[in-house]
C-alpha atoms as a PDB file:
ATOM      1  CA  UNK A   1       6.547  15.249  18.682  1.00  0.00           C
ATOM      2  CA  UNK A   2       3.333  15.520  16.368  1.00  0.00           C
ATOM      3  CA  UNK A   3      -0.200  14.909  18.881  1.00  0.00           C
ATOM      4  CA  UNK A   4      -2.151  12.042  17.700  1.00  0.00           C
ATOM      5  CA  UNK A   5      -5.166  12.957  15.578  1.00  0.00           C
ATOM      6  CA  UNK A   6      -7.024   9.521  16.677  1.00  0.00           C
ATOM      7  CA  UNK A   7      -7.646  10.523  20.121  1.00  0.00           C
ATOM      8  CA  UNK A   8      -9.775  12.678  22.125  1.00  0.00           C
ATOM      9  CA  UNK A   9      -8.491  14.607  25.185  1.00  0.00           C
ATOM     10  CA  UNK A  10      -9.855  11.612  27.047  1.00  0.00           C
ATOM     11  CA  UNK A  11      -7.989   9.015  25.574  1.00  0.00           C
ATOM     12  CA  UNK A  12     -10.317   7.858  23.204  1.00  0.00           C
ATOM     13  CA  UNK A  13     -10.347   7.069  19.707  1.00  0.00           C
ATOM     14  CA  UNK A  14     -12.359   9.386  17.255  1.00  0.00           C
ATOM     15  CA  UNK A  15     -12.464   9.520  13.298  1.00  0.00           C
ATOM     16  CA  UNK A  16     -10.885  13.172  12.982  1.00  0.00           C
ATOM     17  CA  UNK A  17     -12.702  15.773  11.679  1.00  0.00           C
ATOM     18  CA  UNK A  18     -11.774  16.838   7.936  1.00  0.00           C
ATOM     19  CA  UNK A  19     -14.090  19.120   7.551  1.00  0.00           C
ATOM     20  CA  UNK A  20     -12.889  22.749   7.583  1.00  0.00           C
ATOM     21  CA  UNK A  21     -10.024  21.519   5.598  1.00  0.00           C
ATOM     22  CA  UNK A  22      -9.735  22.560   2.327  1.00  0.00           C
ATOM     23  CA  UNK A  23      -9.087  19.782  -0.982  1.00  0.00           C
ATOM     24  CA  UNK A  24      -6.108  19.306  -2.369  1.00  0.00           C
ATOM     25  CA  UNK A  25      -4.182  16.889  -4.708  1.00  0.00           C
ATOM     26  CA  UNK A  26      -3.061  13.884  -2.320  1.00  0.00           C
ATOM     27  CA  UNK A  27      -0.588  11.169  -3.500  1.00  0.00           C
ATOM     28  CA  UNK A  28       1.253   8.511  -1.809  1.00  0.00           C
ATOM     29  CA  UNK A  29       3.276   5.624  -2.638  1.00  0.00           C
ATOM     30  CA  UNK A  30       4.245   2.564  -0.906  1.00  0.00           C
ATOM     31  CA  UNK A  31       6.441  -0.252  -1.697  1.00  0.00           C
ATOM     32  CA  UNK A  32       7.053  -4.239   0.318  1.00  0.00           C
ATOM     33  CA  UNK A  33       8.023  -6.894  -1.235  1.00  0.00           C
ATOM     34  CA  UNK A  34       7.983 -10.948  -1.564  1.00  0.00           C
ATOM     35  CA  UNK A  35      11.376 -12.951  -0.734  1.00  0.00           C
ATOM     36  CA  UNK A  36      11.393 -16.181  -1.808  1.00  0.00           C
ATOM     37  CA  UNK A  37      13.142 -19.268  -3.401  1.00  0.00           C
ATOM     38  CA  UNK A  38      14.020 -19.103  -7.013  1.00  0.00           C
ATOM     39  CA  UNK A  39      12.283 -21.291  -7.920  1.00  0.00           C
ATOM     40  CA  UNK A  40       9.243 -19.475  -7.636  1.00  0.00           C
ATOM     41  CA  UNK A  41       9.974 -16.488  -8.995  1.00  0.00           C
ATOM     42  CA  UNK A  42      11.255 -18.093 -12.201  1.00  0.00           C
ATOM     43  CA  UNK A  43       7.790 -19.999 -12.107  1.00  0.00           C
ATOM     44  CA  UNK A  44       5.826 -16.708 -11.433  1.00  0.00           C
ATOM     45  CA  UNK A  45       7.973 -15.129 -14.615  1.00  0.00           C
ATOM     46  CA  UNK A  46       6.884 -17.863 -16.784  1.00  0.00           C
ATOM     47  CA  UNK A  47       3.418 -17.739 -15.932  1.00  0.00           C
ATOM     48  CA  UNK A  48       3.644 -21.330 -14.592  1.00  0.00           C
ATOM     49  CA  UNK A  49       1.604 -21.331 -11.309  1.00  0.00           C
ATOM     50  CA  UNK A  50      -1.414 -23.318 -11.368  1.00  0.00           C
ATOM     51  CA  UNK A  51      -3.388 -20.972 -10.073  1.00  0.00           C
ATOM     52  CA  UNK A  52      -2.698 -18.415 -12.810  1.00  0.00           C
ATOM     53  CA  UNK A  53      -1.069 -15.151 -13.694  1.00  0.00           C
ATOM     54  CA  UNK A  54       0.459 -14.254 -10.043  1.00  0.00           C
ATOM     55  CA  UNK A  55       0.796 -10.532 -11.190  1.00  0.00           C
ATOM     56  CA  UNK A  56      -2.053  -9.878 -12.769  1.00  0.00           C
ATOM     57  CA  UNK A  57      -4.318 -11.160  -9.981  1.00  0.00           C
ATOM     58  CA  UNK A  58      -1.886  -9.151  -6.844  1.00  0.00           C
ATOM     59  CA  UNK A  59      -2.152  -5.895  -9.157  1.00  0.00           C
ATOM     60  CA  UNK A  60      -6.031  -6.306  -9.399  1.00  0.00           C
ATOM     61  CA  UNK A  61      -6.326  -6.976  -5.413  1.00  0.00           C
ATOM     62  CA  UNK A  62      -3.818  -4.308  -4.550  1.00  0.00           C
ATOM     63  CA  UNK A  63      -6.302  -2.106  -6.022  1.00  0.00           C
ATOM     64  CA  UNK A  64      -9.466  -3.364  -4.912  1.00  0.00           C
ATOM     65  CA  UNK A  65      -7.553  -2.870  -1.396  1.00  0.00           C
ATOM     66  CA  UNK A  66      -6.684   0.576  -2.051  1.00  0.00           C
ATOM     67  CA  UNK A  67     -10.294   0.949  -2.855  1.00  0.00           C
ATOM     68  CA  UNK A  68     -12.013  -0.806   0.255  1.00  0.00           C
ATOM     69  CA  UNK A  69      -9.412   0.594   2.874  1.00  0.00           C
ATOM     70  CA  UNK A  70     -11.631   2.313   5.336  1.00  0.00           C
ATOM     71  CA  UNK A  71     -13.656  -1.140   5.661  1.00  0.00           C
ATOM     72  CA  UNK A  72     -10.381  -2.263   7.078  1.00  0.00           C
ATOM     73  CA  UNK A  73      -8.707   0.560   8.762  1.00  0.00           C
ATOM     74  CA  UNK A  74     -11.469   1.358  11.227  1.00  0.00           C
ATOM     75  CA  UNK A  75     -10.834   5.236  11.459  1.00  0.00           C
ATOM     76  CA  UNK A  76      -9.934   5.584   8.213  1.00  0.00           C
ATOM     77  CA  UNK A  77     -12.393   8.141   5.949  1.00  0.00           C
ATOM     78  CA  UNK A  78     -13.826   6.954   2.352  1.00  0.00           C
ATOM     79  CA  UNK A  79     -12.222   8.767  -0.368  1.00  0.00           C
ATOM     80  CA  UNK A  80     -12.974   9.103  -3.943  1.00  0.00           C
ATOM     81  CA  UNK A  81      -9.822   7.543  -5.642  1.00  0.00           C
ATOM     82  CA  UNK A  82      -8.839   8.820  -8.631  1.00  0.00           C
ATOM     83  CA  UNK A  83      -5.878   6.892  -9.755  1.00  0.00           C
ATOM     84  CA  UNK A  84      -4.409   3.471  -8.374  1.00  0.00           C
ATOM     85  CA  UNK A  85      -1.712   1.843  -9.551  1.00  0.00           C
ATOM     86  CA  UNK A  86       0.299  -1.179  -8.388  1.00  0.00           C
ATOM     87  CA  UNK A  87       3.875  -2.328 -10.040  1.00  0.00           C
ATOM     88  CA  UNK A  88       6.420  -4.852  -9.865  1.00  0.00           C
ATOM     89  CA  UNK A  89      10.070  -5.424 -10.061  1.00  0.00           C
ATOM     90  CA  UNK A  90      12.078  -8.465  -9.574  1.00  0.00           C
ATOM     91  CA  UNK A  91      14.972  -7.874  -7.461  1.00  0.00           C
ATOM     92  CA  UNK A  92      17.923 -10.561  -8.125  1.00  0.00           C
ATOM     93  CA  UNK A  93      16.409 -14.243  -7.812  1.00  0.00           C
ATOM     94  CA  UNK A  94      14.370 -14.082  -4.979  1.00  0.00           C
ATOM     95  CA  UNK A  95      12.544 -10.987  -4.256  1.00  0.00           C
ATOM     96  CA  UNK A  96       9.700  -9.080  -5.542  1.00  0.00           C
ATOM     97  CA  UNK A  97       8.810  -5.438  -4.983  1.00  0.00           C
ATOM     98  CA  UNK A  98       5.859  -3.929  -4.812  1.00  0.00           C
ATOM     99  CA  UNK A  99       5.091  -0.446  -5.600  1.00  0.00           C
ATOM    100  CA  UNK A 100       1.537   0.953  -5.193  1.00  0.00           C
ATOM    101  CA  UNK A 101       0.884   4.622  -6.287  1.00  0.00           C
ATOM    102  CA  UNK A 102      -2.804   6.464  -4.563  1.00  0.00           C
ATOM    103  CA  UNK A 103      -3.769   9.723  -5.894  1.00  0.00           C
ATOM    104  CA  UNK A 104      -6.967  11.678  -5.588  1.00  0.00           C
ATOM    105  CA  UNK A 105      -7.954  14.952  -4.333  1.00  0.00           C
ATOM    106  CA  UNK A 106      -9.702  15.411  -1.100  1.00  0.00           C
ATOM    107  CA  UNK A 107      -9.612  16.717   2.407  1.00  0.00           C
ATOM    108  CA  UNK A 108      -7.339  13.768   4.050  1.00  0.00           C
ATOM    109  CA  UNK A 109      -4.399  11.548   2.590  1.00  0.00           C
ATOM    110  CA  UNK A 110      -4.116   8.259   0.610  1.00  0.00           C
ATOM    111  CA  UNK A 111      -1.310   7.030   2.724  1.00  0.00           C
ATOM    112  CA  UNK A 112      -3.403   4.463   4.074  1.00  0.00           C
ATOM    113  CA  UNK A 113      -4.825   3.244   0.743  1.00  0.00           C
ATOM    114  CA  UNK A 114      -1.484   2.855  -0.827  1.00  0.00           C
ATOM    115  CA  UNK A 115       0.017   1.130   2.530  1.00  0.00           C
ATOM    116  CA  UNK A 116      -3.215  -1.407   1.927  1.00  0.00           C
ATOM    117  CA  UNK A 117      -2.693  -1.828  -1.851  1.00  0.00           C
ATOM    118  CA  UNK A 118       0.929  -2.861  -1.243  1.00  0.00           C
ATOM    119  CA  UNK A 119       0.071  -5.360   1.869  1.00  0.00           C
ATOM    120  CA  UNK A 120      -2.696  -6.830  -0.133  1.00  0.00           C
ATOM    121  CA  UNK A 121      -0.707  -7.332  -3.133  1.00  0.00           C
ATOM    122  CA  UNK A 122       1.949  -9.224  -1.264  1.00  0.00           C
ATOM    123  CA  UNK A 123      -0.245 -11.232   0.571  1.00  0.00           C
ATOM    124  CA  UNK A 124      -1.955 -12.237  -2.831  1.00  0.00           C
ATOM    125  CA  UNK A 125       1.331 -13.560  -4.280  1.00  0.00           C
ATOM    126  CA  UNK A 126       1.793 -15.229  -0.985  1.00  0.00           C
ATOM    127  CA  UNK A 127      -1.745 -16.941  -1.347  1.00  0.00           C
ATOM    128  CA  UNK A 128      -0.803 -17.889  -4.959  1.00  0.00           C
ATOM    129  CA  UNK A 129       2.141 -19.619  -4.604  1.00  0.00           C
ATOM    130  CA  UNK A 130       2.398 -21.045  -1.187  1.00  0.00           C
ATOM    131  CA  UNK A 131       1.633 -24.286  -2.449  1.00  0.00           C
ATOM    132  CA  UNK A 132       5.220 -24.727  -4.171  1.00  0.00           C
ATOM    133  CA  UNK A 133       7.092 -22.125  -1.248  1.00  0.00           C
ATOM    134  CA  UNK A 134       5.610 -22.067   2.043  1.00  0.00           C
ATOM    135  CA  UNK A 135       8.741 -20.212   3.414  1.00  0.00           C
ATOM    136  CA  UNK A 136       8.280 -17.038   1.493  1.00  0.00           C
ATOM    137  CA  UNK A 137       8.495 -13.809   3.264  1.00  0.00           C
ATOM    138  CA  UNK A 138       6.547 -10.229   3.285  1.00  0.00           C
ATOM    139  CA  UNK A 139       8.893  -7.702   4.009  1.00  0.00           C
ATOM    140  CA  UNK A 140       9.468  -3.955   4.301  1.00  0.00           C
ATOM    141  CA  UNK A 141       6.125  -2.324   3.656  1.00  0.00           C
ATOM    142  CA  UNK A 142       6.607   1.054   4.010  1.00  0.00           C
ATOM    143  CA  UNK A 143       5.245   4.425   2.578  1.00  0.00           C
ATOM    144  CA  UNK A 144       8.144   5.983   0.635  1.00  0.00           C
ATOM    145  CA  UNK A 145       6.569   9.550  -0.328  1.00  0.00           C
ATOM    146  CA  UNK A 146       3.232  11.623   0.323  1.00  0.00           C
ATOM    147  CA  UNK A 147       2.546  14.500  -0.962  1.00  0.00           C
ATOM    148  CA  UNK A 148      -0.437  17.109  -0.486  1.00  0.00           C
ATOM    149  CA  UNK A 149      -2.409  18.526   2.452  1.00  0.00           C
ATOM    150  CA  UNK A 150      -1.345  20.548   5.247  1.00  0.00           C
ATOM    151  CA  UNK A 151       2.274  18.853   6.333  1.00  0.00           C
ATOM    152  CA  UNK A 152       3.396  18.927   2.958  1.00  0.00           C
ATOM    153  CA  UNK A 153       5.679  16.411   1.085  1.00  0.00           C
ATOM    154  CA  UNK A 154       7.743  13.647   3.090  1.00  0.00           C
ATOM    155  CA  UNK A 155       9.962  11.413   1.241  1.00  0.00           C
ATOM    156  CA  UNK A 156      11.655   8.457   2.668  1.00  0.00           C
ATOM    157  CA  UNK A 157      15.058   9.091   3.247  1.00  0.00           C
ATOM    158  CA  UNK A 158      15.049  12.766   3.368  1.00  0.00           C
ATOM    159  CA  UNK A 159      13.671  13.236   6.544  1.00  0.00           C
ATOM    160  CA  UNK A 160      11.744  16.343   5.448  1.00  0.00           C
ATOM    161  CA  UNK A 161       8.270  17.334   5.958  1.00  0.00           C
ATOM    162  CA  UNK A 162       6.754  20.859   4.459  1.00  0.00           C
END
């Protein structure tokens, strides 16, 4: 079992130190979703919430997330992000995924940023439609595949690192 980075040999928490490592291309996706009734999603594909286009507005906070992520994630470090995208699928009637792509090229990884632009993007179509579905649901947020740095590629699935 990997150590954990985030703490000292005292037990406390410390922003690691990135410095003697060298930059490299980083990329990392992430994907969640929004279950829900079908009501709603028909309603979101028509453009027929009140409060607007629901994908529009989740893409543009996913990235704004992405971008304000170690504001959030206390020992996270600020990156220069080159590229952040956020996409959606519907799935069946009730369920919309969320896929959030976080490249740049640095000293650390953008898992964090894409794990934030996926949240944040759920949680916006959440906040613009739980007036007509109260009962929706966030599920599954989960990084699917990094890429870059030290430990290599992982992909979901494949159990692989390096």
């Amino acid at each position: 079992m990997p150590e954990l980075t985030h703490v000292n040999a005292a037990g406390e928490a410390r922003m690691v130190d990135v410095s003697p490592k060298g930059e490299t291309e980083r990329e990392a996706v992430a994907s969640g979703g929004v279950r829900m009734l079908p009501a709603t999603q028909a309603k979101i594909k028509q453009m027929s919430i009140k409060k607007g286009d629901v994908l529009s507005v989740a893409r543009i906070a996913g990235i704004m997330a992405a971008k304000k992520t170690p504001e959030l994630i206390p020992l996270c470090h600020t990156l220069l992000l080159e590229e952040v995208t956020v996409n959606f699928d519907f799935i069946g009637e009730d369920y919309i995924k969320v896929v959030s792509t976080v490249k740049c090229t640095g000293k650390t990884g953008v898992e964090m940023e894409a794990l934030t632009a996926a949240s944040v993007s759920c949680l916006t179509i959440y906040d613009m439609c739980k007036a007509i579905d109260r009962g929706m649901t966030i599920e599954g947020v989960r990084l699917e595949k990094k890429s870059g740095g030290k430990s290599g590629t992982y992909i979901r699935g494949e159990n692989t690192v390096g």
